[in-house]
N, C-alpha and C. Protein backbone atom coordinates (compact mmCIF):
# COMPACT_ATOMS: atom_id res chain seq x y z
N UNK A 1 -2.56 -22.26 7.74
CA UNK A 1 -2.56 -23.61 7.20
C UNK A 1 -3.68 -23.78 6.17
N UNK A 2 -5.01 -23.30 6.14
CA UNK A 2 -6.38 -23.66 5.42
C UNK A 2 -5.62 -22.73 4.32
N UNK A 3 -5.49 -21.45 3.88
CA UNK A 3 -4.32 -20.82 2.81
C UNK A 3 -3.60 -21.83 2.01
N UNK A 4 -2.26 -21.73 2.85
CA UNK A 4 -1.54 -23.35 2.30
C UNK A 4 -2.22 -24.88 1.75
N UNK A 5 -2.92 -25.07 2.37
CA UNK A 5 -3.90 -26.85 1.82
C UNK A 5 -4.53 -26.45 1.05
N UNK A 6 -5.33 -25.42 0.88
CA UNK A 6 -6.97 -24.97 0.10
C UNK A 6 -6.83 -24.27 -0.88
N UNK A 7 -5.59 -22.96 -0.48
CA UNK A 7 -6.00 -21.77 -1.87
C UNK A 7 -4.54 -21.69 -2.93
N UNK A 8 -3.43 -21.66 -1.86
CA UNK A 8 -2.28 -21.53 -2.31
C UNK A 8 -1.53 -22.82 -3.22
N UNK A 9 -1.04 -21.85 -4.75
CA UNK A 9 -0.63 -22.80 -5.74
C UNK A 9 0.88 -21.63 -6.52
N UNK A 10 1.65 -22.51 -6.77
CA UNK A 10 2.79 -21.88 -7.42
C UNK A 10 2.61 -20.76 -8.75
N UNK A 11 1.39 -21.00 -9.34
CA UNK A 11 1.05 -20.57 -10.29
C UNK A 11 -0.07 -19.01 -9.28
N UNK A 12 -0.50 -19.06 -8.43
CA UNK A 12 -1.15 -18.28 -7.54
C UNK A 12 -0.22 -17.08 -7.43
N UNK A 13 1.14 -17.89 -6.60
CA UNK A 13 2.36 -17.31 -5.61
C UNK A 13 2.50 -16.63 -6.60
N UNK A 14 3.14 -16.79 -7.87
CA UNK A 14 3.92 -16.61 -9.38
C UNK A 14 3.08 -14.80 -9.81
N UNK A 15 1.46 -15.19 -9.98
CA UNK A 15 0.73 -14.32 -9.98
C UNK A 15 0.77 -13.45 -9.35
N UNK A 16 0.16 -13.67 -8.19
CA UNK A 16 0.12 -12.41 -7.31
C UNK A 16 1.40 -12.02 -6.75
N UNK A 17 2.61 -12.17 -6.97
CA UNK A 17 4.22 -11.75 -6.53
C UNK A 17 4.49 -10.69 -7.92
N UNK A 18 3.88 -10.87 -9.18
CA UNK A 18 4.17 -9.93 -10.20
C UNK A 18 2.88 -9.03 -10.18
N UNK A 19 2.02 -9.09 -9.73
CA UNK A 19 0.76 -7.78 -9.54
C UNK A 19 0.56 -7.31 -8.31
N UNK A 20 1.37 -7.61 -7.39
CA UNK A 20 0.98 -7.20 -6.31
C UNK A 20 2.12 -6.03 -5.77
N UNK A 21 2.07 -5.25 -6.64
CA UNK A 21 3.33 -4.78 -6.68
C UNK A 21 3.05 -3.04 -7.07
N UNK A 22 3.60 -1.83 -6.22
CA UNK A 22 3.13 -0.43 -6.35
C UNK A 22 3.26 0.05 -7.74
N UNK A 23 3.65 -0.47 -8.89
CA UNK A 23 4.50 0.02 -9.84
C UNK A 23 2.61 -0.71 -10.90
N UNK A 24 1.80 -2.04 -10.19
CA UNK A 24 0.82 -1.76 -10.75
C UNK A 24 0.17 -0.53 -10.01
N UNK A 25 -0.39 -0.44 -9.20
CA UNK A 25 -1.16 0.76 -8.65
C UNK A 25 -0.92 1.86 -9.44
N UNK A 26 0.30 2.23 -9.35
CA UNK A 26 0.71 3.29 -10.23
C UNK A 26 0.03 3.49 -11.96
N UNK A 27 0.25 2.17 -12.29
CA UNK A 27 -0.65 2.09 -13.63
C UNK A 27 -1.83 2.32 -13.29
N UNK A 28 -2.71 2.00 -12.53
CA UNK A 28 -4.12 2.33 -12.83
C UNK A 28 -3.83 3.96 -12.00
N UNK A 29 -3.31 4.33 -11.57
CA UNK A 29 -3.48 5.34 -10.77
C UNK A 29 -2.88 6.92 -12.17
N UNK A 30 -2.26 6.89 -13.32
CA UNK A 30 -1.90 7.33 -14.35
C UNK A 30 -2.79 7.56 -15.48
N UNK A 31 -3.50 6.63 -15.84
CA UNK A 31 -4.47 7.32 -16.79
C UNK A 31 -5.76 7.56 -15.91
N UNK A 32 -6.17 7.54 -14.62
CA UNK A 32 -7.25 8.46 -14.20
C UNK A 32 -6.91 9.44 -13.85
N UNK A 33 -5.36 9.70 -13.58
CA UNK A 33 -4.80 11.64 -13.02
C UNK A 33 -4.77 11.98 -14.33
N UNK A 34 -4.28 11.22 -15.68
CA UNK A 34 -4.65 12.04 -17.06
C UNK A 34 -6.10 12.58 -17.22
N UNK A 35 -7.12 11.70 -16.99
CA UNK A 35 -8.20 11.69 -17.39
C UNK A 35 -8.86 12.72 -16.32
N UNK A 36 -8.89 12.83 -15.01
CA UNK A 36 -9.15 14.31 -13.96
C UNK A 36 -8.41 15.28 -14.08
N UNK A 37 -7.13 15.35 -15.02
CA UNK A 37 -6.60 16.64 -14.98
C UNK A 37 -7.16 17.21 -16.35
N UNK A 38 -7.56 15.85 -17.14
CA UNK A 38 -8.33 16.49 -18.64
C UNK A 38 -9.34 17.19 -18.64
N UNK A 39 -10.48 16.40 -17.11
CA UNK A 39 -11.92 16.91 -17.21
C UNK A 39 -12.10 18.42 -16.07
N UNK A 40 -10.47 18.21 -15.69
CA UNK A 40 -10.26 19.78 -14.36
C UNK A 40 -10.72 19.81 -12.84
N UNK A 41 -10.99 17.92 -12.78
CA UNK A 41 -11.59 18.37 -11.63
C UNK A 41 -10.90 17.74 -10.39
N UNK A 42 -9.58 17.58 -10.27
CA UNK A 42 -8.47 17.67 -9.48
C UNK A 42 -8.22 19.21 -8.77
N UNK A 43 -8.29 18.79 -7.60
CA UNK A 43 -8.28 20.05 -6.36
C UNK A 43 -6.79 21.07 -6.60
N UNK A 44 -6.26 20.22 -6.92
CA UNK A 44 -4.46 20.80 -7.02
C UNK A 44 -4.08 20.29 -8.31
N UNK A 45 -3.34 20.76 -8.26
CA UNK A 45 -2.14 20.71 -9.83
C UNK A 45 -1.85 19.47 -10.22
N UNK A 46 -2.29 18.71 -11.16
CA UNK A 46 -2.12 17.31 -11.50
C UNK A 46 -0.09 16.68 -11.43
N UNK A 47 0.18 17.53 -11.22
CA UNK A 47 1.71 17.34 -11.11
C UNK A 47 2.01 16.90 -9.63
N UNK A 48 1.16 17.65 -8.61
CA UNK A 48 1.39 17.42 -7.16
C UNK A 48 0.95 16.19 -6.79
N UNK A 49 0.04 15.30 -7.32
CA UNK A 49 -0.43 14.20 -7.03
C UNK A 49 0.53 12.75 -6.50
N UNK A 50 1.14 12.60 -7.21
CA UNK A 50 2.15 11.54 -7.16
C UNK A 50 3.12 11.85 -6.11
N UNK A 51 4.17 12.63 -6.44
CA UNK A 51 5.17 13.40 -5.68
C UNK A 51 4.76 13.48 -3.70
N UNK A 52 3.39 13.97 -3.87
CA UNK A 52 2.64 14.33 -2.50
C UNK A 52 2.27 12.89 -1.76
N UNK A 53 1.67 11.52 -2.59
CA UNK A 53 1.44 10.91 -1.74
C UNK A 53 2.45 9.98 -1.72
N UNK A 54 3.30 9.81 -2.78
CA UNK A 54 4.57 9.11 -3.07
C UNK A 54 5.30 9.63 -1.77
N UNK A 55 5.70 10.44 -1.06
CA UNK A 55 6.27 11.04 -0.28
C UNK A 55 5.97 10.57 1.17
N UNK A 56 4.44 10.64 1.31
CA UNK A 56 3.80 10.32 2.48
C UNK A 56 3.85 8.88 2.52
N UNK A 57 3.88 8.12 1.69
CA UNK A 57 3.75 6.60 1.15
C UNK A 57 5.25 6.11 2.18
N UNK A 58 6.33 6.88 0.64
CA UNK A 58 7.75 6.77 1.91
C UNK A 58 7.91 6.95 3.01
N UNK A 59 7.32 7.78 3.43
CA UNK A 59 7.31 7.89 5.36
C UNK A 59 7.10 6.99 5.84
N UNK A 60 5.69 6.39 5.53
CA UNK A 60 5.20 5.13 5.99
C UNK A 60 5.92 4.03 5.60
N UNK A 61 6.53 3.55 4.86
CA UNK A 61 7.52 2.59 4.33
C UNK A 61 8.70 2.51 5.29
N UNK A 62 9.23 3.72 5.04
CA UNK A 62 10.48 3.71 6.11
C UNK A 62 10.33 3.47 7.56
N UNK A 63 8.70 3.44 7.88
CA UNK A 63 8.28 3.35 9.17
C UNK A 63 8.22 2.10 9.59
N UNK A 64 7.37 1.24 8.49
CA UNK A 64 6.89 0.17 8.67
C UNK A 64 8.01 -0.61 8.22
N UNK A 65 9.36 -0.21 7.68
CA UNK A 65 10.50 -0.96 8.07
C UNK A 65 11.46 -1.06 9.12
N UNK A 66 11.68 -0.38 9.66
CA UNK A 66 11.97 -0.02 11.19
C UNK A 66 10.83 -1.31 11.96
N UNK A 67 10.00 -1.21 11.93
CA UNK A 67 9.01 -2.10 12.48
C UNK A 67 9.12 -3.27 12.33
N UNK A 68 9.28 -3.91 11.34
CA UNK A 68 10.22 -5.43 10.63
C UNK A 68 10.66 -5.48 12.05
N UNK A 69 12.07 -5.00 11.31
CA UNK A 69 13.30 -5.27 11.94
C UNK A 69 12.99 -5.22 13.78
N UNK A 70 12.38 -4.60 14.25
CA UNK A 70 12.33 -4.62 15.66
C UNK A 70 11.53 -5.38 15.61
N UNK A 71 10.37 -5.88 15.56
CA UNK A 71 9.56 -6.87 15.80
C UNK A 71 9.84 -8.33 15.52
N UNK A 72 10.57 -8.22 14.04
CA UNK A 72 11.31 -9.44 13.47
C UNK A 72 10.47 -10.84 13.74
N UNK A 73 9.32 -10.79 13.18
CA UNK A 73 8.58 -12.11 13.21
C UNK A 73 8.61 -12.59 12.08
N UNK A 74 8.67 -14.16 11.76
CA UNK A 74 8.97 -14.62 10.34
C UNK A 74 7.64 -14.90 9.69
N UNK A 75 7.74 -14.86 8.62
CA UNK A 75 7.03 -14.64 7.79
C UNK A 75 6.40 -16.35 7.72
N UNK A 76 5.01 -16.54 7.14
CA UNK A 76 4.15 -17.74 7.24
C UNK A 76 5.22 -18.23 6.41
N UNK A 77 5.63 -18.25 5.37
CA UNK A 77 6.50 -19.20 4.06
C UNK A 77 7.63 -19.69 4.89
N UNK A 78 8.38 -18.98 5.90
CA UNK A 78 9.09 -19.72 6.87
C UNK A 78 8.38 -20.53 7.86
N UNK A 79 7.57 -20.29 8.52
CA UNK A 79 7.17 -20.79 9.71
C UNK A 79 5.87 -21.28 9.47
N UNK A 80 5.36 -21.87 7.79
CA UNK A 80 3.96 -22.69 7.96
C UNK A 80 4.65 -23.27 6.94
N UNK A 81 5.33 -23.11 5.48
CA UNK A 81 5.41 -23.45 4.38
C UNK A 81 7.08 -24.49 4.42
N UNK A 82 7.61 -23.81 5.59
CA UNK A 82 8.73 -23.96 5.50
C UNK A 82 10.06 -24.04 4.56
N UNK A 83 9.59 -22.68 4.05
CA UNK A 83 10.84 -22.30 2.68
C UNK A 83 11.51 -21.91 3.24
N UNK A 84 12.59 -21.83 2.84
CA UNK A 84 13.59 -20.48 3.21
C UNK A 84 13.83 -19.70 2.17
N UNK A 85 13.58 -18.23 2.03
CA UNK A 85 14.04 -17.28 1.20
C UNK A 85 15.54 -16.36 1.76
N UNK A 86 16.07 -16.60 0.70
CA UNK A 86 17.92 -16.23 0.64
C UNK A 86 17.46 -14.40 0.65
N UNK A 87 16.42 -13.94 0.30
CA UNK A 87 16.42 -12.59 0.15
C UNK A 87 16.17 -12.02 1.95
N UNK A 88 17.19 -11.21 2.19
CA UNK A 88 17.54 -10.62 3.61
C UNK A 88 16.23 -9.68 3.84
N UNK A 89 15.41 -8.79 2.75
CA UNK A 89 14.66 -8.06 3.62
C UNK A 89 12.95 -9.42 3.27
N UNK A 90 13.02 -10.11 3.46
CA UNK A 90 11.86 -11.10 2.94
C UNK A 90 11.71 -11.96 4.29
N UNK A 91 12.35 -11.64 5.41
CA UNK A 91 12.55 -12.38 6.86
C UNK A 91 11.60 -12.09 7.62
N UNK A 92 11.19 -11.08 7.42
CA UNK A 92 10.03 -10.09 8.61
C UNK A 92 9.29 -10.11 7.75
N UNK A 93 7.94 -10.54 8.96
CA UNK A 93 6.21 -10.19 8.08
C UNK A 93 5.37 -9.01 8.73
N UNK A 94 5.92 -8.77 10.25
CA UNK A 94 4.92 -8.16 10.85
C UNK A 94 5.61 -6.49 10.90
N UNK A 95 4.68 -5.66 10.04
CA UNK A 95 3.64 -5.45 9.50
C UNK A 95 3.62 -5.53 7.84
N UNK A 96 2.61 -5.93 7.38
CA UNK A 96 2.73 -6.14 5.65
C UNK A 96 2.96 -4.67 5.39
N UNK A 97 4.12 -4.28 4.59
CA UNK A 97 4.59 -2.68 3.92
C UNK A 97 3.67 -2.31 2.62
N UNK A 98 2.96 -3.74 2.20
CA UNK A 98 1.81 -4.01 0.77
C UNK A 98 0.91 -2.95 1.43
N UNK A 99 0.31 -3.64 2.44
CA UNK A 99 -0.72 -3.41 3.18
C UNK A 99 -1.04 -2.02 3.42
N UNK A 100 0.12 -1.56 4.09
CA UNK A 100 0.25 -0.07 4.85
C UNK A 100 0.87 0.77 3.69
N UNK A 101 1.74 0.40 2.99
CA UNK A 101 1.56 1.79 1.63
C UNK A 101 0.80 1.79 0.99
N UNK A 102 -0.06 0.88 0.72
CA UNK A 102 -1.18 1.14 -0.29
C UNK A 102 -2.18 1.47 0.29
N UNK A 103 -2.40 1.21 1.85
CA UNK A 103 -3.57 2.43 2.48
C UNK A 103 -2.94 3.85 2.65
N UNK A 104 -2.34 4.10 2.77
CA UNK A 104 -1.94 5.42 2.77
C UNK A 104 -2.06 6.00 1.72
N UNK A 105 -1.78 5.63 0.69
CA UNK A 105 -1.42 6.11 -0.90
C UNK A 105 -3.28 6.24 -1.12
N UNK A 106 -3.69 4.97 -0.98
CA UNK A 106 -5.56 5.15 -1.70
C UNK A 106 -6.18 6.08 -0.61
N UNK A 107 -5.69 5.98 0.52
CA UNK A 107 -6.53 7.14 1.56
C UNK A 107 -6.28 8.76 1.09
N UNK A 108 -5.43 8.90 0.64
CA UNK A 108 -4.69 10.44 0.21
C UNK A 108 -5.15 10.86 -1.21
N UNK A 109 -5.39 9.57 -2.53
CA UNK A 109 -5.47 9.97 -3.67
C UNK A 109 -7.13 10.01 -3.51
N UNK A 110 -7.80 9.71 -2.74
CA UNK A 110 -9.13 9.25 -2.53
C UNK A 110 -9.72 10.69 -1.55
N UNK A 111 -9.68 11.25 -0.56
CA UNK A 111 -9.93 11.88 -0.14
C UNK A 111 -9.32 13.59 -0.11
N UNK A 112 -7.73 13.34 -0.47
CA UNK A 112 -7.27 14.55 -0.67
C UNK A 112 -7.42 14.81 -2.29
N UNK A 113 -7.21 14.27 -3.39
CA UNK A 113 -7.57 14.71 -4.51
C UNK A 113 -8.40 14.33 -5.21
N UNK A 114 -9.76 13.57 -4.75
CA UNK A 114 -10.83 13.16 -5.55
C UNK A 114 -10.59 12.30 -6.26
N UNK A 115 -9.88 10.73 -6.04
CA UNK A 115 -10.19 10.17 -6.96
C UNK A 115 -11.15 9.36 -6.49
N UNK A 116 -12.16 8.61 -7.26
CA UNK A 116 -13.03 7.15 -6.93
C UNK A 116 -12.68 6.40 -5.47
N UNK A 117 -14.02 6.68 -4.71
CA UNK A 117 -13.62 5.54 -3.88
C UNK A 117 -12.98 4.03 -3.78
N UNK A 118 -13.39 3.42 -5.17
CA UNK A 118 -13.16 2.28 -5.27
C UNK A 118 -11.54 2.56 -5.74
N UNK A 119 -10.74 3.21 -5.43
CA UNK A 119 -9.34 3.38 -5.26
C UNK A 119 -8.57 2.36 -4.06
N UNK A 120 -9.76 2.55 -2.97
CA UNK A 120 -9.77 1.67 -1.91
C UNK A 120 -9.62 0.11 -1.50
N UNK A 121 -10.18 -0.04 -2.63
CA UNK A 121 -10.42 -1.51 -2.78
C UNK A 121 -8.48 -2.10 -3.53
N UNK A 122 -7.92 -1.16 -4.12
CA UNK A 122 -6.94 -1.63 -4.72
C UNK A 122 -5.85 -2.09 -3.17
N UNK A 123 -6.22 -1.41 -2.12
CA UNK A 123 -5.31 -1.18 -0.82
C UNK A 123 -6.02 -3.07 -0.70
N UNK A 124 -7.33 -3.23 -0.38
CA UNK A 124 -7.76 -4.69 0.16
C UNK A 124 -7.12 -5.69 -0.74
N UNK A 125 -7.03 -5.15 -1.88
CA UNK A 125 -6.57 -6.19 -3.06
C UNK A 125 -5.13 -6.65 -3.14
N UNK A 126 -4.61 -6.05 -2.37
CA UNK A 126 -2.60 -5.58 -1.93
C UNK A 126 -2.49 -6.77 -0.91
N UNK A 127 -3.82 -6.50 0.25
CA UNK A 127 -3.57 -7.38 1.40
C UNK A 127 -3.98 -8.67 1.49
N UNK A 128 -4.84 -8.74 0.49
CA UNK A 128 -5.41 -10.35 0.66
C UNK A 128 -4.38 -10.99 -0.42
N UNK A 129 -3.99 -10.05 -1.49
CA UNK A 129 -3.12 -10.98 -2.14
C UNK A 129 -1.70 -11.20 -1.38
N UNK A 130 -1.41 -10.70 -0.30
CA UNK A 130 -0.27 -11.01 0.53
C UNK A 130 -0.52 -12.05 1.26
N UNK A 131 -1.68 -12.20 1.92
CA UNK A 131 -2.23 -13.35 2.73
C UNK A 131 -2.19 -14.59 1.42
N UNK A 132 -2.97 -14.48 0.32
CA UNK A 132 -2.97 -15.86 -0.50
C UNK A 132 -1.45 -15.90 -1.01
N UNK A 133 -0.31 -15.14 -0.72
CA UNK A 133 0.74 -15.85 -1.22
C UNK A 133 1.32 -16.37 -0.64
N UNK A 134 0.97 -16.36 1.15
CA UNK A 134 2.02 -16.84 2.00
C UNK A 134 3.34 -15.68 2.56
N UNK A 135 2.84 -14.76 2.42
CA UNK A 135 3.65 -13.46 2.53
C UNK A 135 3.83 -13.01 3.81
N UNK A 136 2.55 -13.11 3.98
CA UNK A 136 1.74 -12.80 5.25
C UNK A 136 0.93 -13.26 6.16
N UNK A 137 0.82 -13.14 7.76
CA UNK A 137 -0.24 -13.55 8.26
C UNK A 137 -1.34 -12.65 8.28
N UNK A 138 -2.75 -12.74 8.82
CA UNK A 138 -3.94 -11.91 8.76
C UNK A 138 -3.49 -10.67 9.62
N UNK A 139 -2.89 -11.34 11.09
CA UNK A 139 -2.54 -9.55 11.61
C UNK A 139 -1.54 -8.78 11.22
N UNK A 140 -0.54 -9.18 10.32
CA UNK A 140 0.43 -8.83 9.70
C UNK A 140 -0.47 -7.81 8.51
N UNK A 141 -1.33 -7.85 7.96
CA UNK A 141 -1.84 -7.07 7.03
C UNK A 141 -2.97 -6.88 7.55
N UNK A 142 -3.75 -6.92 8.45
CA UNK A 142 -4.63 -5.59 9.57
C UNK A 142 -3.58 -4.87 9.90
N UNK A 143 -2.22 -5.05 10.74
CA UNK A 143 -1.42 -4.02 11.53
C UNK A 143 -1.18 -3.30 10.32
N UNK A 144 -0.44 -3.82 9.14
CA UNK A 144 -0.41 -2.85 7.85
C UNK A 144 -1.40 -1.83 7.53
N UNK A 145 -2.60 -2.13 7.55
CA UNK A 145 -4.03 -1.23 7.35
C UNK A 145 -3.75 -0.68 8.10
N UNK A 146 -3.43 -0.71 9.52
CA UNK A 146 -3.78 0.04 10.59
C UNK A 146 -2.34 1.81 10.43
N UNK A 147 -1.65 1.20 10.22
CA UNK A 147 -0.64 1.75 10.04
C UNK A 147 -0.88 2.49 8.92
N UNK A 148 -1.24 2.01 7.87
CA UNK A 148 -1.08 2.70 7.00
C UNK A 148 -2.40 4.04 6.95
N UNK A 149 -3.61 3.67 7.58
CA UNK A 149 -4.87 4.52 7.77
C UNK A 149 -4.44 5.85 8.73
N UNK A 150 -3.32 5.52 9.35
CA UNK A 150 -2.82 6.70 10.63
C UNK A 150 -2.09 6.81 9.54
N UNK A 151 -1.18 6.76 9.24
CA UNK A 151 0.32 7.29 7.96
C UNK A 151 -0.89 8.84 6.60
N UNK A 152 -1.94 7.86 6.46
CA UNK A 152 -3.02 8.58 5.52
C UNK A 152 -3.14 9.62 5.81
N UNK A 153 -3.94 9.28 7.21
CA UNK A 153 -4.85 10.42 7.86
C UNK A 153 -4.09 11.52 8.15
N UNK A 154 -2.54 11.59 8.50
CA UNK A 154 -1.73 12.41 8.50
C UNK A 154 -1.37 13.22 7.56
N UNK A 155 -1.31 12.39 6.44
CA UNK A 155 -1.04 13.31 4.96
C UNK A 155 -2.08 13.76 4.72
N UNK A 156 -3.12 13.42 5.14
CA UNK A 156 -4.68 14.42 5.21
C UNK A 156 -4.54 15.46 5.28
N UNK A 157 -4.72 15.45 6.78
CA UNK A 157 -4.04 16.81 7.47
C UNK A 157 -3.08 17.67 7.23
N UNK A 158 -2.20 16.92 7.29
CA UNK A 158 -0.53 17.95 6.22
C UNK A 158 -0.87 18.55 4.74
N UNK A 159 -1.92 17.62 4.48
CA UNK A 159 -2.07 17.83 2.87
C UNK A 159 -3.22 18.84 2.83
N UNK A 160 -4.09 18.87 3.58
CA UNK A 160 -5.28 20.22 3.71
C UNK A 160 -4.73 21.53 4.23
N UNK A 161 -3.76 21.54 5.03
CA UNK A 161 -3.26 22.49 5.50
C UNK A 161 -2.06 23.33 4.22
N UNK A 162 -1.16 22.10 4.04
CA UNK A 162 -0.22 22.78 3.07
C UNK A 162 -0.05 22.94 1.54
N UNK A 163 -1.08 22.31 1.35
CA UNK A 163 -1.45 22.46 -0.12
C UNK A 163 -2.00 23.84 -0.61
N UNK A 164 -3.13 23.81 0.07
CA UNK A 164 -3.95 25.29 -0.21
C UNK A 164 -3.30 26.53 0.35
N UNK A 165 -2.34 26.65 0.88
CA UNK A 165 -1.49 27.16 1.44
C UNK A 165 -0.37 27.65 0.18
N UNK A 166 0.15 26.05 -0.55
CA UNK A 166 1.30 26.49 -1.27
C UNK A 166 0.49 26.95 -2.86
N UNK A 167 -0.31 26.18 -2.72
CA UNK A 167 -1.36 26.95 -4.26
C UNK A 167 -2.49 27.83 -4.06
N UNK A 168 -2.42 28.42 -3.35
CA UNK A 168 -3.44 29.24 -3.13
C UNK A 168 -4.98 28.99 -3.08
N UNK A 169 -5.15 27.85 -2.81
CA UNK A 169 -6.67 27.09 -3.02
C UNK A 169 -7.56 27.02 -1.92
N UNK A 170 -9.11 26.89 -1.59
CA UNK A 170 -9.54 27.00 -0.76
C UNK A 170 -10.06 25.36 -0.31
């Protein structure tokens, strides 16, 4: 409710519904794999980057949709704002998919191929702008983090093991 009365404005919603979106990440995430594959100091093949956590990302997506649907809790814009949205997968909030692919994705490009920590911050920036649009509730995008930090930590692991493995790297 303090969201709705205090922060939330159509021009807000409008905003953060067109940037809050993987296709930006991806932009900032494109000219720094140009710019580390220019200066060489990417662990693996600047080609594997995307493909590798794009992959692990989908796992987690497909996971954390399955999860929707069984949990099936409505989303604050139904049940504080009282809209109704005609769009069928926009029904379920719990767990934010913002939330949990974009920790997975910044945990993997961040620790498995060196990019900037502050990669991290783009994952917080996913979830609070889900909370100020009404997208989401607060545990709806913690359970997302949470999910998505186990989804990561996995492609960690998969990704230390089978990478240096398939490129010969130490």
């Amino acid at each position: 409710m303090f969201i709705r009365e205090k922060i939330h404005s159509p021009l807000l919603n409008k905003t953060l519904s067109r940037i809050n979106r993987g296709e930006i990440m991806l932009v900032l995430i494109l000219p720094y794999l140009a710019y580390a594959a220019w200066q060489g100091s990417l662990p693996y093949p600047w080609w594997i980057v995307i493909p590798y956590a794009g992959l692990v990302a989908y796992a987690n997506d497909r996971f954390v949709l399955v999860l929707k649907k069984l949990i099936a809790r409505k989303r604050p814009l139904v049940t504080v704002a009282g809209k109704v949205d005609q769009n069928p997968d926009m029904k379920h909030s719990f767990p934010s998919a913002h939330a949990s692919n974009s920790m997975t994705a910044a945990l993997i490009l961040v620790f498995l191929f060196g990019f900037p920590e502050w990669f991290l911050v783009l994952s917080l920036l996913a979830g609070i702008g889900r909370l100020l649009s009404l997208h989401h509730f607060p545990s709806d995008v913690l359970g997302g983090w949470l999910i998505g930090t186990c989804f990561g930590t996995l492609g960690l692991f998969l990704g230390r093991w089978f990478l240096p493995f398939l490129f010969g790297t130490t």
